[in-house]
Protein backbone atom coordinates (compact mmCIF):
# COMPACT_ATOMS: atom_id res chain seq x y z
CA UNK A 1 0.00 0.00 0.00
CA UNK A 2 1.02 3.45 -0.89
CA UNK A 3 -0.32 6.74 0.50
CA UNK A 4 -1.67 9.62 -1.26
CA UNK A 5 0.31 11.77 0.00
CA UNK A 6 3.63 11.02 -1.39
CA UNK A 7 4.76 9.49 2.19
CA UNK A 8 7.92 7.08 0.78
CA UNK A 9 10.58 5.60 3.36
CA UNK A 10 12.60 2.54 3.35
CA UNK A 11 10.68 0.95 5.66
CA UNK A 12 7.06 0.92 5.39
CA UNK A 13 4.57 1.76 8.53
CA UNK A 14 3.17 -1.79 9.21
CA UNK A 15 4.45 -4.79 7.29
CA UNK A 16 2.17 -8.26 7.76
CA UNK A 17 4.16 -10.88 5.75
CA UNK A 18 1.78 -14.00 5.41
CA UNK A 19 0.48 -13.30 8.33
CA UNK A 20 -1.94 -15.93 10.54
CA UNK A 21 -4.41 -15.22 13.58
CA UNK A 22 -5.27 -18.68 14.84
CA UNK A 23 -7.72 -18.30 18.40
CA UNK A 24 -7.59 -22.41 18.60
CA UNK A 25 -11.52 -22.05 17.18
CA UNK A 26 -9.88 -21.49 13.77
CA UNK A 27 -7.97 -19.04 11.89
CA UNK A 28 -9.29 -15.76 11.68
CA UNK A 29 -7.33 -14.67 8.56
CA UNK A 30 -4.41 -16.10 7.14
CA UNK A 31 -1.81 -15.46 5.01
CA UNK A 32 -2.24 -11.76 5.02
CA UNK A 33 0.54 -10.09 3.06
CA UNK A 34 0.81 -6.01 2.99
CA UNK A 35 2.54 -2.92 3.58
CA UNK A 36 1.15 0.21 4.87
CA UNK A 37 3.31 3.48 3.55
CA UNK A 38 4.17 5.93 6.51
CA UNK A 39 1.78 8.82 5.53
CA UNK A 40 -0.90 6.02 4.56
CA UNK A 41 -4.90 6.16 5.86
CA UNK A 42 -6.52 2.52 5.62
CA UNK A 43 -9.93 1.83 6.60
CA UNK A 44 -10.02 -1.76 7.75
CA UNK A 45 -13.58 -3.23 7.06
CA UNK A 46 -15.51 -6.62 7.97
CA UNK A 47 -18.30 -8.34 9.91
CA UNK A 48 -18.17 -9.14 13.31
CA UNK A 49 -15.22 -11.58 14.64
CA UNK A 50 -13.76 -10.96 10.99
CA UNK A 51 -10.70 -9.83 13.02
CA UNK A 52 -10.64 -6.38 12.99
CA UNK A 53 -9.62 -5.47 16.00
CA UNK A 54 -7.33 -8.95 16.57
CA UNK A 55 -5.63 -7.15 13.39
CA UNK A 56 -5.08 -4.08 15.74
CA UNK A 57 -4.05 -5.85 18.35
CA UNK A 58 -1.28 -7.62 17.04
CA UNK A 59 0.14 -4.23 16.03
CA UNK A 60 -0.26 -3.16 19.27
CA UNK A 61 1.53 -6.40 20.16
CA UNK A 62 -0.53 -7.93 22.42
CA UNK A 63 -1.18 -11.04 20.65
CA UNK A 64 0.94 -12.91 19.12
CA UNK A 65 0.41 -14.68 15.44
CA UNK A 66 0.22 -17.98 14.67
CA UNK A 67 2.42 -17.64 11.67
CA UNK A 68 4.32 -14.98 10.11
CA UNK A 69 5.21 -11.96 10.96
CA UNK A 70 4.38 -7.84 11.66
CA UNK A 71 6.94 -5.00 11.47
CA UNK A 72 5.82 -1.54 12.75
CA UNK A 73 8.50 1.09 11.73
CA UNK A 74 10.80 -1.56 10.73
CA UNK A 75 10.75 -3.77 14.16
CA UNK A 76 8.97 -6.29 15.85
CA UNK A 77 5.67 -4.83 17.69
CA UNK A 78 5.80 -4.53 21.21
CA UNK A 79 3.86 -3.38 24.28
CA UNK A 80 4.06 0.37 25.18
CA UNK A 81 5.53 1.36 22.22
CA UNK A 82 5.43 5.11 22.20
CA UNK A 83 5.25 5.63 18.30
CA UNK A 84 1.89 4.17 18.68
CA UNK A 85 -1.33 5.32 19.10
CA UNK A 86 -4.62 4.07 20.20
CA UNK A 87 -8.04 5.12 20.07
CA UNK A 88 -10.38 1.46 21.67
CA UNK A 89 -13.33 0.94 21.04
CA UNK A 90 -16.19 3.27 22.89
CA UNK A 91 -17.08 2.24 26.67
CA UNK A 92 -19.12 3.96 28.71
CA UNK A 93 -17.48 5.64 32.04
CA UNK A 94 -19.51 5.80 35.37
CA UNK A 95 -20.77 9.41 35.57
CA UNK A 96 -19.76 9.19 39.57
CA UNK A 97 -15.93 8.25 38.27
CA UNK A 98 -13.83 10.84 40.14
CA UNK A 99 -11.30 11.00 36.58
CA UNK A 100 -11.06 14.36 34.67
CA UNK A 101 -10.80 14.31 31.27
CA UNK A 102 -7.26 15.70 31.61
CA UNK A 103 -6.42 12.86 34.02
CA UNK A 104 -7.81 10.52 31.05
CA UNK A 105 -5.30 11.63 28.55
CA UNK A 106 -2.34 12.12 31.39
CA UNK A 107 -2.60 8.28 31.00
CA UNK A 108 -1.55 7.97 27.84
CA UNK A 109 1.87 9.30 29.32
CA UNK A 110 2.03 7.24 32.54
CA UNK A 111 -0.42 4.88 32.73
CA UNK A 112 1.48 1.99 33.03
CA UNK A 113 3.00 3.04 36.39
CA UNK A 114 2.11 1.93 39.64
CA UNK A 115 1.37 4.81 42.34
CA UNK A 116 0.76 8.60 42.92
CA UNK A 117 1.80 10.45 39.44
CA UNK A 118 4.05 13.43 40.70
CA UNK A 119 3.44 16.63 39.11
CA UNK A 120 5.69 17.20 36.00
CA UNK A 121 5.78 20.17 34.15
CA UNK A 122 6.73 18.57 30.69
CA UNK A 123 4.23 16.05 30.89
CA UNK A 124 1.38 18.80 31.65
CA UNK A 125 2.33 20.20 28.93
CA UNK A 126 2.19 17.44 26.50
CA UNK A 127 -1.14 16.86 27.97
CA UNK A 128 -2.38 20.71 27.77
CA UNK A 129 -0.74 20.85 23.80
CA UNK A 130 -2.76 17.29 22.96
CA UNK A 131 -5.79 18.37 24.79
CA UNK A 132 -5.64 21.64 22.40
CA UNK A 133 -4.92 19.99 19.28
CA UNK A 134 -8.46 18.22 19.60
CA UNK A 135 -10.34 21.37 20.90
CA UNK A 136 -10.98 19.80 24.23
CA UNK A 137 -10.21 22.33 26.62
CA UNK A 138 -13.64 23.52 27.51
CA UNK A 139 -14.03 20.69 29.04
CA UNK A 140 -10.85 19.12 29.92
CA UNK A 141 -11.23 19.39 33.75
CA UNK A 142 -15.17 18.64 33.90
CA UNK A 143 -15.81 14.40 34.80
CA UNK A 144 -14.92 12.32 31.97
CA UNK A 145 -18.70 10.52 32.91
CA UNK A 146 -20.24 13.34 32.57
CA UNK A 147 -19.18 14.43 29.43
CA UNK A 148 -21.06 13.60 25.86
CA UNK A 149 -20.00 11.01 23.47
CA UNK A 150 -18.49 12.72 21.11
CA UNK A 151 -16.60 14.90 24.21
CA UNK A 152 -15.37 11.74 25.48
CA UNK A 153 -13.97 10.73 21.78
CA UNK A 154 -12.13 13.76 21.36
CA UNK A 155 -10.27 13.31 24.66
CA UNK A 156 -9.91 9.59 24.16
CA UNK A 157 -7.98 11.15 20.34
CA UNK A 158 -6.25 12.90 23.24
CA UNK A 159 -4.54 10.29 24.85
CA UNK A 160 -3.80 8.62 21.62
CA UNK A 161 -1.59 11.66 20.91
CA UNK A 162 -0.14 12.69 23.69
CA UNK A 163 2.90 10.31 23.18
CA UNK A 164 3.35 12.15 20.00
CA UNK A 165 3.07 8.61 17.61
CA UNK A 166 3.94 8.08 13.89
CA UNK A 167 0.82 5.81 13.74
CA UNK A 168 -2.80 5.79 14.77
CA UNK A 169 -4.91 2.91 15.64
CA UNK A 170 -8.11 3.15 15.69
CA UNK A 171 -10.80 0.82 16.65
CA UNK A 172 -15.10 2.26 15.67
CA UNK A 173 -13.86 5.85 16.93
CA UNK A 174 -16.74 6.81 15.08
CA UNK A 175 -19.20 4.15 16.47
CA UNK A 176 -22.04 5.27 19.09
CA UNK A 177 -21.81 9.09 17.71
CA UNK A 178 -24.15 11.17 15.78
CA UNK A 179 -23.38 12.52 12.21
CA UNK A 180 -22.31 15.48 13.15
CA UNK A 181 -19.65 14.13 15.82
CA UNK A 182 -18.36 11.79 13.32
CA UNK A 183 -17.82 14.53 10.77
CA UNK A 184 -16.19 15.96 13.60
CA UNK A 185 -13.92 13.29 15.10
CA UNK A 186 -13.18 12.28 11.41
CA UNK A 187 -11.43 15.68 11.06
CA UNK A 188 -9.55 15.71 14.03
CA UNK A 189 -8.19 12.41 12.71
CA UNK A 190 -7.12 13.76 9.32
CA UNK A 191 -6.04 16.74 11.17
CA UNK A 192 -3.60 14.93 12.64
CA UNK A 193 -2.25 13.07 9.42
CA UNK A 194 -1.81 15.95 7.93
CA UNK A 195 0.11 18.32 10.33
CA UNK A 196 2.65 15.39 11.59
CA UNK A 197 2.58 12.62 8.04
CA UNK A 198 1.68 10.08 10.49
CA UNK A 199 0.00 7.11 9.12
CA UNK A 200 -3.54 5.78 10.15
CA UNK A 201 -5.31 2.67 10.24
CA UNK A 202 -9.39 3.36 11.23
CA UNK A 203 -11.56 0.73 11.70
CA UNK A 204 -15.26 1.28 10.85
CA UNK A 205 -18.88 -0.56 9.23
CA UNK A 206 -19.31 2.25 7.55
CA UNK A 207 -16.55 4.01 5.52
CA UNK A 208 -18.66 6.88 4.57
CA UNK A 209 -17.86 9.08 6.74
CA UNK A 210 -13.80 8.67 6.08
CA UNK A 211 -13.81 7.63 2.49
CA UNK A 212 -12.75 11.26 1.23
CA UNK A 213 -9.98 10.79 2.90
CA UNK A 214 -9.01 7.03 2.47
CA UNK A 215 -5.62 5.91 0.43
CA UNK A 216 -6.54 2.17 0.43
CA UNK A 217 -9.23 -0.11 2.38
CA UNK A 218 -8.16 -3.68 3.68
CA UNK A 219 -11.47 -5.73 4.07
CA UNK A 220 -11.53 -9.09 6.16
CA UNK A 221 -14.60 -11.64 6.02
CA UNK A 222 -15.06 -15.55 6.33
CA UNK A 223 -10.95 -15.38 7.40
CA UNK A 224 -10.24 -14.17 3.77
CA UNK A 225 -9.41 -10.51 2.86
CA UNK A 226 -8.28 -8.10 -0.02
CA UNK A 227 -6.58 -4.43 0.34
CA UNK A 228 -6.38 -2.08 -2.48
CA UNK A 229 -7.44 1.59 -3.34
CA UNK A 230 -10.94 1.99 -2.64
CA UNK A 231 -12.59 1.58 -6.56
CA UNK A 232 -10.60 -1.83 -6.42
CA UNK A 233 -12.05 -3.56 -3.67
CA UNK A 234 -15.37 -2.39 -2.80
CA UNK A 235 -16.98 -4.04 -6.02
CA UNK A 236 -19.72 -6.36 -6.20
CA UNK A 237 -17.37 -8.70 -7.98
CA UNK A 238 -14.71 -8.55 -5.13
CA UNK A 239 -17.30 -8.69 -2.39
CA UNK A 240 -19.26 -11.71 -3.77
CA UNK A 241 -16.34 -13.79 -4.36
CA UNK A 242 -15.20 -13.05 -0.32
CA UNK A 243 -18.62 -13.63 1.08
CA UNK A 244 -18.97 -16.65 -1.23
CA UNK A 245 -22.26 -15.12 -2.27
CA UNK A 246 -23.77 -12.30 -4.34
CA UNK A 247 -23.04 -9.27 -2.83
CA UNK A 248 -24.50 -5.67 -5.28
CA UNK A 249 -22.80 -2.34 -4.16
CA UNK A 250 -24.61 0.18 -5.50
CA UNK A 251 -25.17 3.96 -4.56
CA UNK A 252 -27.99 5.77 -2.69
CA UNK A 253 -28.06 9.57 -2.28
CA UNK A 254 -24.36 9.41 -2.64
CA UNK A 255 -23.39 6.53 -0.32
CA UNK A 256 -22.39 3.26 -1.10
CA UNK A 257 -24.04 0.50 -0.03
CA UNK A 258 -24.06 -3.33 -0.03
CA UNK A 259 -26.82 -5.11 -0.21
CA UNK A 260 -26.89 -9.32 -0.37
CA UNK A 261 -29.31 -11.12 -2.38
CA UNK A 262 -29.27 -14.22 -0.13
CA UNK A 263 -31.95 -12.49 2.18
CA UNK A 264 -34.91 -10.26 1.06
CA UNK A 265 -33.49 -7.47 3.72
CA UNK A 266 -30.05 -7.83 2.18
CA UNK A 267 -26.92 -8.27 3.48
CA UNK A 268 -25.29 -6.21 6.84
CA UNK A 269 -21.42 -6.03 7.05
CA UNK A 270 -22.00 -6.59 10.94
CA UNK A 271 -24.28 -9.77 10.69
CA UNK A 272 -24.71 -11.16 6.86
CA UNK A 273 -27.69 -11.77 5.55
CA UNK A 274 -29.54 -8.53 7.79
CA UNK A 275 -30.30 -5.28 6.44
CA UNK A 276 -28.19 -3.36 4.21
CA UNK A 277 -25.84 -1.12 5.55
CA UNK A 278 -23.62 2.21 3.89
CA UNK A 279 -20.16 1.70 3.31
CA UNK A 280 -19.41 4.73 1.14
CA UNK A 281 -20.00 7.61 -1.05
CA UNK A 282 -18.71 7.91 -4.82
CA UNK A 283 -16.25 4.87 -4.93
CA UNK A 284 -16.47 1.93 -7.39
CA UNK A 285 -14.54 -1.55 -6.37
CA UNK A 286 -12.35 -4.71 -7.49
């Protein structure tokens, strides 16, 4: 994978090299061969237990494949890893949890330590510039419980950033939030990309909202897959043959949207065979 942007380097962002996720129920992809340019933004698409966020993960390294290997940066993952960012999945905080929203993205600096933080002045800093750079600072010191969705996103982008990383993770930032918050959070996103050339891999059911912005799209389902630029891979033809049955993707109102013919309701990335869902705007596919 290249990016759009012209990002080039010697060694790509993330490397997979035939790479296998095996949970001991059976593999959840295999043999999963591709590079990520530094500067790169991949949407990573797929049902449920497709292994999205296993994929993430093993970036992240926290799990371990059962064959092959990652490189992030040119080296082996591994836990902590500074030059890494990441955005989980939403969860919903207890409104009563005595944590500000500054103290949530503080932990993206030190919380993997054990004890009382002690106050440092570069590290409130790095918190106060990251805290800025997502327009959180209205808010910063209210309860992170109390705070809206798409408040609690932006802080969560935050603590992603605070450690200053060449790479984003990101697991449904834009899940649980309205259209207007994902327009939102999907800017502060490409923000970032754009001010540091740090690479991004998002993933999301529905790549509408991110599409204008997406260099390629890597698509897991049935623990098969295919990457590519956008017009390559979201195709009925390229679909079908990885859901091993018709799959149309056709356009509504400017969205794309793929719709099985298994089912009179259609077919929902989430749960096949369900009710169609969008998975973007004016893109053809392989």
């Amino acid at each position: 994978m290249r990016g759009s942007r012209g990002a080039t380097s010697a060694a790509p962002a993330v490397r997979f090299e035939r790479l296998t996720v095996d949970y001991g129920t059976g593999k959840i992809w295999s043999d999963l061969s591709l590079q990520v340019a530094r500067g790169a933004f991949v949407a990573i698409l797929g049902p449920n237990g497709a292994g999205k966020t296993s994929l993430l993960r093993a970036v992240l390294g926290l799990i371990s494949p059962t064959a092959g290997s990652i490189e992030v940066l040119g080296r082996s993952p591994r836990r902590g890893d500074p030059a890494i960012g990441y955005v989980p999945q939403h969860s919903s905080f207890d409104p009563d949890l005595p944590l500000r929203g500054r103290d949530l993205v503080r932990l993206g600096i030190d919380g993997h330590r054990w004890g009382i933080g002690w106050r440092d002045a570069d590290a409130d800093a790095r918190v106060a510039r990251a805290i800025a750079s997502v327009g959180a600072e209205p808010y910063a010191d209210a309860a992170i419980g109390r705070l809206s969705g798409g408040e609690q996103q932006r802080l969560r982008i935050a603590q992603a950033l605070v450690g200053d990383p060449a790479v984003l993770l990101c697991d449904e930032p834009l899940a649980n939030l309205d259209l207007r918050n994902q327009q939102a959070i999907t800017d502060l996103i490409h923000a970032w990309q754009e001010r540091t050339g740090g690479t991004v891999l998002l993933v999301t059911h529905d790549v509408n909202p991110v599409l204008r912005l997406v260099d390629e799209v890597l698509f897991v389902v049935n623990g098969r897959w295919a990457a590519g630029k956008p017009d390559d891979v979201l195709t009925s033809a390229r679909l079908s043959d990885l859901y091993g049955s018709h799959v149309d993707v056709v356009q509504v109102s400017g969205r794309l949207l793929v719709v099985g013919q298994s089912t009179e309701t259609g077919l929902n990335l989430d749960e096949p065979h369900h009710a169609p869902i969008p998975v973007d705007g004016h893109h053809g596919l392989r």
